[in-house]
Protein backbone atom coordinates (compact mmCIF):
# COMPACT_ATOMS: atom_id res chain seq x y z
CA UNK A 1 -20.17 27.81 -2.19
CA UNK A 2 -19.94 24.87 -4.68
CA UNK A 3 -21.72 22.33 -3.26
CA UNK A 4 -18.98 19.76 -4.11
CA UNK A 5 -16.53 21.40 -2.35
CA UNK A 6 -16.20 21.57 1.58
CA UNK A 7 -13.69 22.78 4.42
CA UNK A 8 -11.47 20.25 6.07
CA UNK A 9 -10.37 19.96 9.26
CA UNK A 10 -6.80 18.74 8.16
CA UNK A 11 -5.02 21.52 7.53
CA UNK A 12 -3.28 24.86 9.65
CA UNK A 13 -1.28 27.67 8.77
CA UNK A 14 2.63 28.03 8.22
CA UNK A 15 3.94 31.52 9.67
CA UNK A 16 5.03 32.33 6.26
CA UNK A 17 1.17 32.29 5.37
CA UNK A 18 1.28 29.08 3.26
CA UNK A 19 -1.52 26.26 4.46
CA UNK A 20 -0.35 22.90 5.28
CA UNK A 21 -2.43 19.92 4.73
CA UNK A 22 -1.41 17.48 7.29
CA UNK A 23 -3.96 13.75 6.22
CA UNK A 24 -0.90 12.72 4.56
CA UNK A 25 2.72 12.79 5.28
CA UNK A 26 3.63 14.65 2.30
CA UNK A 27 2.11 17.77 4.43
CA UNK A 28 1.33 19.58 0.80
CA UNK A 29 2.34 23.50 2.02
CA UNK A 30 0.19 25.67 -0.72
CA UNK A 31 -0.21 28.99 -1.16
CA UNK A 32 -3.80 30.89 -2.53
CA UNK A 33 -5.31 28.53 -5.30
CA UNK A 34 -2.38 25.83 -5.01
CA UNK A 35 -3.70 21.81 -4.82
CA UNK A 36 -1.54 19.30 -3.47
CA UNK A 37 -0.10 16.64 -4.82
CA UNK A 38 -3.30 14.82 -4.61
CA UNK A 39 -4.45 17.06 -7.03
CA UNK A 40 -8.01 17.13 -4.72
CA UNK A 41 -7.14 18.83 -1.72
CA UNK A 42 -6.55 22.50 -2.33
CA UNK A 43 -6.13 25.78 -0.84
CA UNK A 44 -9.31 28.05 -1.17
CA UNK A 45 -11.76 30.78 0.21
CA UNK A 46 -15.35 29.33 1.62
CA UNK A 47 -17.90 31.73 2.88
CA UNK A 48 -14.77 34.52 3.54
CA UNK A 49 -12.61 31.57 5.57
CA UNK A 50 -9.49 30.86 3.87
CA UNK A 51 -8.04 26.78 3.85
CA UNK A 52 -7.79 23.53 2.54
CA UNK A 53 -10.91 22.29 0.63
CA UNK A 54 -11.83 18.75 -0.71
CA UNK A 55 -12.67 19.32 -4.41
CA UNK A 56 -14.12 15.86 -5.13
CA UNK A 57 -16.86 15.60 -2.36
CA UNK A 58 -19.72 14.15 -4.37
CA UNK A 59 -18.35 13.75 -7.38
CA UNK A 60 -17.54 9.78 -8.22
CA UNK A 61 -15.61 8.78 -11.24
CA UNK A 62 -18.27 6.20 -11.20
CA UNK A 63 -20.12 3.25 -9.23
CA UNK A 64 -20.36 -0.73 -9.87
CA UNK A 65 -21.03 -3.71 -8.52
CA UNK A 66 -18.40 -5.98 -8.03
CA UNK A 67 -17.62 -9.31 -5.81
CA UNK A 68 -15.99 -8.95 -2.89
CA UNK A 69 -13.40 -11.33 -3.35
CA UNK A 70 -12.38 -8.31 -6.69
CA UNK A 71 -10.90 -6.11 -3.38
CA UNK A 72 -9.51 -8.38 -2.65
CA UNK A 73 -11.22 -9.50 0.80
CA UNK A 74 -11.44 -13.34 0.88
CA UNK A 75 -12.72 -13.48 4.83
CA UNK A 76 -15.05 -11.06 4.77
CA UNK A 77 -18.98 -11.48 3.71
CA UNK A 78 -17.63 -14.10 1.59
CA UNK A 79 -19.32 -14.37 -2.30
CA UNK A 80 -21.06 -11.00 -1.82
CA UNK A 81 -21.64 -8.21 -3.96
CA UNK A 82 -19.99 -4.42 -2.88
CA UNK A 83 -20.64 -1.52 -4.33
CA UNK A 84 -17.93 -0.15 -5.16
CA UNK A 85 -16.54 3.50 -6.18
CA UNK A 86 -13.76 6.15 -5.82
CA UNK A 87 -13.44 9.43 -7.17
CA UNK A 88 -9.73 11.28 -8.79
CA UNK A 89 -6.70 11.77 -7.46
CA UNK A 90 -4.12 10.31 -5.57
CA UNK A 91 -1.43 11.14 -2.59
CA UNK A 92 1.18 8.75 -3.83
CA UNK A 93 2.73 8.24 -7.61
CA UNK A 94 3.25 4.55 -8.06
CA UNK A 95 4.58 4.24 -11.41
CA UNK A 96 3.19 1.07 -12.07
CA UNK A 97 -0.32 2.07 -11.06
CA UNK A 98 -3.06 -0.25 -12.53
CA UNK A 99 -6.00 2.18 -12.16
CA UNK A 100 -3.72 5.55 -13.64
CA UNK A 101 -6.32 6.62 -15.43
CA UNK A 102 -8.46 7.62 -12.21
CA UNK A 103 -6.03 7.86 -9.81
CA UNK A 104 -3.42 10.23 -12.00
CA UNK A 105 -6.53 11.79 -13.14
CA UNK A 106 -6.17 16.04 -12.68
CA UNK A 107 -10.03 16.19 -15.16
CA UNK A 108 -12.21 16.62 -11.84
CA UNK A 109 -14.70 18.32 -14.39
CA UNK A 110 -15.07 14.76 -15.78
CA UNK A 111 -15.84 12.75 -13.05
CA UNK A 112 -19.04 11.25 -14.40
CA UNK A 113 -21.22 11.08 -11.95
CA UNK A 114 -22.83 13.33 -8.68
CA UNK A 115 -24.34 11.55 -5.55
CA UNK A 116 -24.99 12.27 -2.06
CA UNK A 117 -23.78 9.76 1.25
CA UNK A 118 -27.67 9.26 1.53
CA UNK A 119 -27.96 8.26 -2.09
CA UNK A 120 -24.95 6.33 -2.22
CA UNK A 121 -25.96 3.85 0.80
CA UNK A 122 -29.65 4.21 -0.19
CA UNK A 123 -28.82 2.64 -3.95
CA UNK A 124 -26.63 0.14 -2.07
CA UNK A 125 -29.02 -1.15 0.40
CA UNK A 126 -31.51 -1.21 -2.93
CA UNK A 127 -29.24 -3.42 -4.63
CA UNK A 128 -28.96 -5.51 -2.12
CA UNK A 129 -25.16 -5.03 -1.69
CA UNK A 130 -23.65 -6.18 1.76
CA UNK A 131 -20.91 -3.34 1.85
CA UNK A 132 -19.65 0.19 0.04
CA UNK A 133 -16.04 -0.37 -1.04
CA UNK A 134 -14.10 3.03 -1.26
CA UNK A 135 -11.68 1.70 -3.92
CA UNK A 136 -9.94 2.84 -7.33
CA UNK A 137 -8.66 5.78 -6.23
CA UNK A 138 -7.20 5.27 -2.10
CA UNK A 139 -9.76 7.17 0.01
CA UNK A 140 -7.59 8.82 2.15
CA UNK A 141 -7.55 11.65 0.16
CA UNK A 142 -11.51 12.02 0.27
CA UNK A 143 -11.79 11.02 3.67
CA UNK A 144 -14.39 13.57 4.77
CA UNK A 145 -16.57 12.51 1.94
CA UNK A 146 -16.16 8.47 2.54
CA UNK A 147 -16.63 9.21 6.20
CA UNK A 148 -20.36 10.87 5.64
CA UNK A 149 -21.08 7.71 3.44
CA UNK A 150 -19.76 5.46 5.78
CA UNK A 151 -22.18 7.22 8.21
CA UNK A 152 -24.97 7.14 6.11
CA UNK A 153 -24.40 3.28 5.32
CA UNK A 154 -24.50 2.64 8.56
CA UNK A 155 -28.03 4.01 8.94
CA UNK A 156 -28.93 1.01 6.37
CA UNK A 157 -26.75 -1.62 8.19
CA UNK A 158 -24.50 -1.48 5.11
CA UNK A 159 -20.73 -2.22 5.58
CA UNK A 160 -18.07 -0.14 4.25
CA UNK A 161 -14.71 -1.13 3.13
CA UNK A 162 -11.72 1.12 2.47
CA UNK A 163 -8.88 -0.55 -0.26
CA UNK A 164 -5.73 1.81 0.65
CA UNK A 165 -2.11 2.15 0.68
CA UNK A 166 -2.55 3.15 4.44
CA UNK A 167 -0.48 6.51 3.37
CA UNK A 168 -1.75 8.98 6.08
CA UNK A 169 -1.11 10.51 9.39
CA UNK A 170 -2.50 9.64 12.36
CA UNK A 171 -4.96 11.56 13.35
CA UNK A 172 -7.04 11.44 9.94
CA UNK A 173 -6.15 7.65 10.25
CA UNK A 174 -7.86 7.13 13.23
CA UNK A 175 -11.01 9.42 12.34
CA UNK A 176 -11.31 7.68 8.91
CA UNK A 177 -11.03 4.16 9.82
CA UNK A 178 -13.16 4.25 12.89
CA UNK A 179 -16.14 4.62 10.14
CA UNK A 180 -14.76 1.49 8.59
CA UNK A 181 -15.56 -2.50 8.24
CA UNK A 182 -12.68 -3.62 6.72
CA UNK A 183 -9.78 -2.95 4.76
CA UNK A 184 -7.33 -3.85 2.25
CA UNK A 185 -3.69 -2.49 2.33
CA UNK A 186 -1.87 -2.38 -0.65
CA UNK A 187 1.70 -3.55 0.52
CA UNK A 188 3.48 -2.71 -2.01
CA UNK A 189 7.01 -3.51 -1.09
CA UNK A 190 9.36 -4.26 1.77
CA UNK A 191 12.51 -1.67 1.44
CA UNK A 192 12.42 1.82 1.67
CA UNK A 193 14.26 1.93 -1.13
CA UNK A 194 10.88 0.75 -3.24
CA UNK A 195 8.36 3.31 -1.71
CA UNK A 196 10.91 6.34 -2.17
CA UNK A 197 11.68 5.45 -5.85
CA UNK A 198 8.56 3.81 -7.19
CA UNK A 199 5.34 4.98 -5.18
CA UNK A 200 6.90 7.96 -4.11
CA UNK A 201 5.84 7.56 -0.49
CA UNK A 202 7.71 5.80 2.54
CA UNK A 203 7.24 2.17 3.88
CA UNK A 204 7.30 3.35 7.64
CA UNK A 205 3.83 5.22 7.74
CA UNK A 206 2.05 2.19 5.83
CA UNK A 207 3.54 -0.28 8.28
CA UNK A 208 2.07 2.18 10.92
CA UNK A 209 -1.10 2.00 10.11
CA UNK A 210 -1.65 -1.43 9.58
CA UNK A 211 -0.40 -2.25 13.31
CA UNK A 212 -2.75 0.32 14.34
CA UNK A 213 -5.67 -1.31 12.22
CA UNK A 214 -4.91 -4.80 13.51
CA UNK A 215 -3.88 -3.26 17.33
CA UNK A 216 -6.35 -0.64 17.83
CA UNK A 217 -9.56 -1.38 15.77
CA UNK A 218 -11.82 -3.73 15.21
CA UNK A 219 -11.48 -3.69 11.41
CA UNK A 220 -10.97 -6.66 9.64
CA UNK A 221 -7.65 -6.33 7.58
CA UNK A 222 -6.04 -8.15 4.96
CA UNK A 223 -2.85 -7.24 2.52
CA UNK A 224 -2.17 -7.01 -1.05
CA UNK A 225 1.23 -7.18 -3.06
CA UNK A 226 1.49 -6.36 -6.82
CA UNK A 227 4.46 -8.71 -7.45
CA UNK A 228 7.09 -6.41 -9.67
CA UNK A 229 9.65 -8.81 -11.65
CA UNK A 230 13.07 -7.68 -10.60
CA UNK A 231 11.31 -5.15 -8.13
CA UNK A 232 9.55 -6.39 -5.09
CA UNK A 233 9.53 -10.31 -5.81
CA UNK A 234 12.94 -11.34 -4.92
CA UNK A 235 12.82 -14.39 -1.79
CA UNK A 236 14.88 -12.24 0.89
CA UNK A 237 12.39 -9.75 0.45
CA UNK A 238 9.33 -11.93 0.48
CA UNK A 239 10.69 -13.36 3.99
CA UNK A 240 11.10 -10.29 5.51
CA UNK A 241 8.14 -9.33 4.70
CA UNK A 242 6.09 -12.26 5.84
CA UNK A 243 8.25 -12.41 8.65
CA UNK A 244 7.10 -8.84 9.66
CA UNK A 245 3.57 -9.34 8.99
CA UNK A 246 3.87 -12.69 11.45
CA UNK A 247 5.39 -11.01 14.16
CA UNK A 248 3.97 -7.64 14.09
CA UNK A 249 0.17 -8.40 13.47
CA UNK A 250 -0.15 -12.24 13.25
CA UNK A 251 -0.10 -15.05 11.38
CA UNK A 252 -4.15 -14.94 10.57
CA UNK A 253 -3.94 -11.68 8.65
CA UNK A 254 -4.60 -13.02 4.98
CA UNK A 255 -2.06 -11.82 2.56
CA UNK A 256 -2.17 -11.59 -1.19
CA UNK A 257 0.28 -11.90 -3.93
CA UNK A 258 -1.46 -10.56 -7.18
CA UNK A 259 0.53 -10.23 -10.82
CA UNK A 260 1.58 -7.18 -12.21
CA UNK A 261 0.70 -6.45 -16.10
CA UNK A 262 2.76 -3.78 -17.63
CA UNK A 263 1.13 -0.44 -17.58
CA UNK A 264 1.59 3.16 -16.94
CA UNK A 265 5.23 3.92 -16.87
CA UNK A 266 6.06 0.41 -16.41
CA UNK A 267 5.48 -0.24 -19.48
CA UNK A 268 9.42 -2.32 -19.96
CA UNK A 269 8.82 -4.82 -17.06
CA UNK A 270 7.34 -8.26 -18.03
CA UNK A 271 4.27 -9.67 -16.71
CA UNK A 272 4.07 -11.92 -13.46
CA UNK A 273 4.82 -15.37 -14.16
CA UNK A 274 2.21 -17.41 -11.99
CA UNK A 275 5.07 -19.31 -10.43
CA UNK A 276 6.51 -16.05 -9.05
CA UNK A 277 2.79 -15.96 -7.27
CA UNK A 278 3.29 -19.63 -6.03
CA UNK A 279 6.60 -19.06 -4.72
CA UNK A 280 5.40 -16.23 -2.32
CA UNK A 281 2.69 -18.18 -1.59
CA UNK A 282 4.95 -20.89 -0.45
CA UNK A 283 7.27 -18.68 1.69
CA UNK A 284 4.33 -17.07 3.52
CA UNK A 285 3.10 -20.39 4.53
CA UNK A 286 6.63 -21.00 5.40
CA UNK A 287 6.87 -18.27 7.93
CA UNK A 288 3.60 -19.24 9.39
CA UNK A 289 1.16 -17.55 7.41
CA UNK A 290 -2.29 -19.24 7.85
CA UNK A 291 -4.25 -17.40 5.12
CA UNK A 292 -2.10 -16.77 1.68
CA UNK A 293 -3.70 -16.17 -1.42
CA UNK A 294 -2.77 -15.55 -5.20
CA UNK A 295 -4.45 -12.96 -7.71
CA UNK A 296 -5.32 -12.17 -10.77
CA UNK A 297 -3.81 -15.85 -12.29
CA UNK A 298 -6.17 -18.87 -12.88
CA UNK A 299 -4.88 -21.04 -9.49
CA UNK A 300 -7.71 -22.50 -7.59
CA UNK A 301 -5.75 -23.90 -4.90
CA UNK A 302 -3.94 -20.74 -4.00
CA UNK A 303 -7.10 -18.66 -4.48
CA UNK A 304 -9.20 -21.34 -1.69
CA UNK A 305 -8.98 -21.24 1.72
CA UNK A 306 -8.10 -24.13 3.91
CA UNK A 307 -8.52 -25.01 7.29
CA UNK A 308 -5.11 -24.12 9.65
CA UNK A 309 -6.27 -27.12 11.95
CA UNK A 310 -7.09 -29.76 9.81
CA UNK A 311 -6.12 -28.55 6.08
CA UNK A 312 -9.33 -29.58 4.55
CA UNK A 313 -10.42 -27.00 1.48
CA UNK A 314 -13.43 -24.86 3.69
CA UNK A 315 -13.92 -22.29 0.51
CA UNK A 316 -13.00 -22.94 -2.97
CA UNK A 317 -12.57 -19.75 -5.37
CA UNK A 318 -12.08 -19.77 -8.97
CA UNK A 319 -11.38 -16.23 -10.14
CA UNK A 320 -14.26 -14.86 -8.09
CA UNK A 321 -16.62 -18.06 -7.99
CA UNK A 322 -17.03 -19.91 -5.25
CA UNK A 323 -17.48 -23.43 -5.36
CA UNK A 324 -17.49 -25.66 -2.25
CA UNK A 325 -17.93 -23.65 1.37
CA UNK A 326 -16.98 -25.80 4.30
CA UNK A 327 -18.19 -23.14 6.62
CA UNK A 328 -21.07 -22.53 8.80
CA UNK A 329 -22.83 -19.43 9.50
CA UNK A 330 -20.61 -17.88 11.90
CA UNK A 331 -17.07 -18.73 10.10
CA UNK A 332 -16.58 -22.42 11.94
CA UNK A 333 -14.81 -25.17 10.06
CA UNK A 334 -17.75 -27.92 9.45
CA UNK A 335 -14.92 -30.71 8.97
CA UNK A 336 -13.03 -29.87 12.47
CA UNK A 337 -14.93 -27.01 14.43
CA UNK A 338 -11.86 -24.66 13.95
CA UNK A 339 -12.73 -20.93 13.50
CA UNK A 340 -11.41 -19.48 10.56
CA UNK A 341 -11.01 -15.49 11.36
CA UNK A 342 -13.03 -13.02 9.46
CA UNK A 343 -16.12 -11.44 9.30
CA UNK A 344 -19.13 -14.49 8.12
CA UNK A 345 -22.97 -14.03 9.50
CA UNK A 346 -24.07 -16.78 7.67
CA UNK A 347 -24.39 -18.44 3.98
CA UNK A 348 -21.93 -17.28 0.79
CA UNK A 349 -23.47 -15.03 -0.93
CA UNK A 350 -23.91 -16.31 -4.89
CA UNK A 351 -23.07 -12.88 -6.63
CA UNK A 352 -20.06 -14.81 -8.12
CA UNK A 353 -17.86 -12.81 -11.13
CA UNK A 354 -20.50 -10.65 -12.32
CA UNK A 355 -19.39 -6.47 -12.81
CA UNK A 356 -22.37 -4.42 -13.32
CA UNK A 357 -21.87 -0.47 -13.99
CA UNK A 358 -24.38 1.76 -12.12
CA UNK A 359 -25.85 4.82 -13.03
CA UNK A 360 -26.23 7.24 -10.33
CA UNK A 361 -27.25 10.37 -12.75
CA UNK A 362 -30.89 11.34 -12.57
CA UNK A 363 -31.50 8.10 -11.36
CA UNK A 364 -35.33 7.18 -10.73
CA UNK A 365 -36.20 3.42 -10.34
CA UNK A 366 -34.41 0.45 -8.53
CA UNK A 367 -32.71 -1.25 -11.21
CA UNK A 368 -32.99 -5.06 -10.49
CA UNK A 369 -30.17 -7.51 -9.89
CA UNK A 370 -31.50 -10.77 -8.91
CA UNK A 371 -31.38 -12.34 -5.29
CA UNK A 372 -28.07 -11.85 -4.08
């Protein structure tokens, strides 16, 4: 047996003989030597047992160490460094995907480099990373594999943090993320309409799961939103969806509005305007959320936090720096007293906007990062 590849337990047989993979709801129905549309997941023969393997277990299309406000997580180990990684492949087919090139990857033969769940969490605890982010690629679709590191982090009292579009049933839903610390989930619209024709996927099963992570688990969740021009960013739909978000799981889930750059096969739609950003800012505070951020624009106010209760600024961000914290070691307001929700155990971190690539490959010594 390849020792990349592995079983699953997410599959079962059609009476016609095809396999079904059921961790997504695109149920992938293959016949001998098909893949689904993940491209990972395919049908195979292991030790004389015909099924559904995962293809990519071990295989990384690369690890680095990135802030943790890059996820984006803004209330969660805030100013830390992650180490972060995904591997190929993906379950939906966003056509304005801004990591294509490893998520519509189909080279698993190129995935650059090999490492264990011990090795992973090892290097990470080494580094002096707080968490593992499972992130370029969603892990859904190499949940076994994330699920051993998780394990293995754990071990190390290393977090683990899963960025996803929250496409997948429910029972691999509720065996991944019970392995998890937190998680971002990439909203990526608010019609049907969007998912069918653009990601390929439905809005329903993402909504799904992120009432069951904020209902059901103890992860710590916040949202994402690539802002499309003339696709996702008109005001109706913004309301709805903060509206939804309000009611259905609260108004101190953080949300983020982040700028789209042309890319992929989206290649005819404009860049983001920043005031797009600021207007969905503004109508999620509107509707009552507490926590609303922008991305990937230069906007310090709508990348800071503030105090709910008494509005002053408790952390400031610029890009990924932070500047003034206003909170103590267990995530209380030190103007008011007010807890601001997340996940803080004491000081920022300093890591700030640093990105350093890590090579797992034959690797023999520590390499050294500075205090974190």
């Amino acid at each position: 047996m390849d020792r990349f590849t592995i079983p699953t337990a997410y599959w079962h047989e059609l009476p016609d003989g095809r396999m079904q993979c059921d961790v997504c709801p695109r149920e992938c129905k293959l016949r001998d030597g098909q893949r689904g549309v993940c491209f990972v997941r395919a049908r195979d023969t292991i030790d004389g047992v015909d099924g559904v393997v995962l293809t990519t277990y071990g295989r990384s299309s690369g690890f680095c160490i990135d802030p943790i406000e890059k996820k984006p997580l803004n209330h969660f180990l805030p100013g830390s460094a992650v180490f972060s990684f995904g591997t190929a492949g993906c379950n939906l087919a966003c056509r304005f995907c801004q990591n294509w090139d490893i998520s519509k990857s189909k080279e698993i033969d190129t995935l650059a480099d090999d490492a264990s769940p011990a090795a992973i969490a090892q290097t990470a605890h080494d580094l002096g990373c707080r968490s593992v982010a499972f992130t370029y690629n969603d892990p859904t679709i190499f949940l076994e594999y994330a699920i051993d590191v998780a394990q293995a982090c754990q071990q190390l009292d290393v977090r683990t943090v899963a960025v996803t579009a929250g496409y997948i049933n429910p029972d691999p839903r509720r065996d991944f993320f019970r392995h998890i610390d937190a998680a971002n989930v990439d909203l990526k619209a608010f019609t049907e309409e969007f998912y069918k024709h653009t990601a390929m996927a439905d809005l329903k099963t993402v909504l799904e799961t992120i009432e069951y992570l904020h209902n059901e688990t103890d992860v710590w969740i916040e949202l994402t939103t690539l802002l499309i021009p003339g696709h996702n960013d008109s005001d109706a739909e913004l309301h709805r969806m903060t509206q939804w978000v309000v009611e259905h799981v609260g108004p101190d889930v953080p949300m983020h509005f982040t700028a789209f750059h042309p890319d992929y096969k989206m290649l005819d739609v404009p860049p983001t305007p920043p005031t797009t950003l600021a207007r969905a800012r503004r109508i999620a505070i509107e509707n009552g959320v507490r926590y609303a951020y922008t991305g990937n624009v230069h906007d310090r106010d709508g990348g800071s936090s503030f105090c709910p209760t008494c509005g002053v600024k408790v952390i400031e961000r610029d890009w990924y720096v932070l500047g003034h914290y206003g909170l103590d070691d267990t995530g209380h307001c030190n103007s008011c007293g007010a807890v601001i929700p997340g996940v803080f155990d004491g000081p920022a971190g300093t890591w700030g906007a640093r990105r350093q690539p890590v090579t797992m490959r034959h690797r023999t010594d520590r390499p050294a990062v500075g205090p974190l």
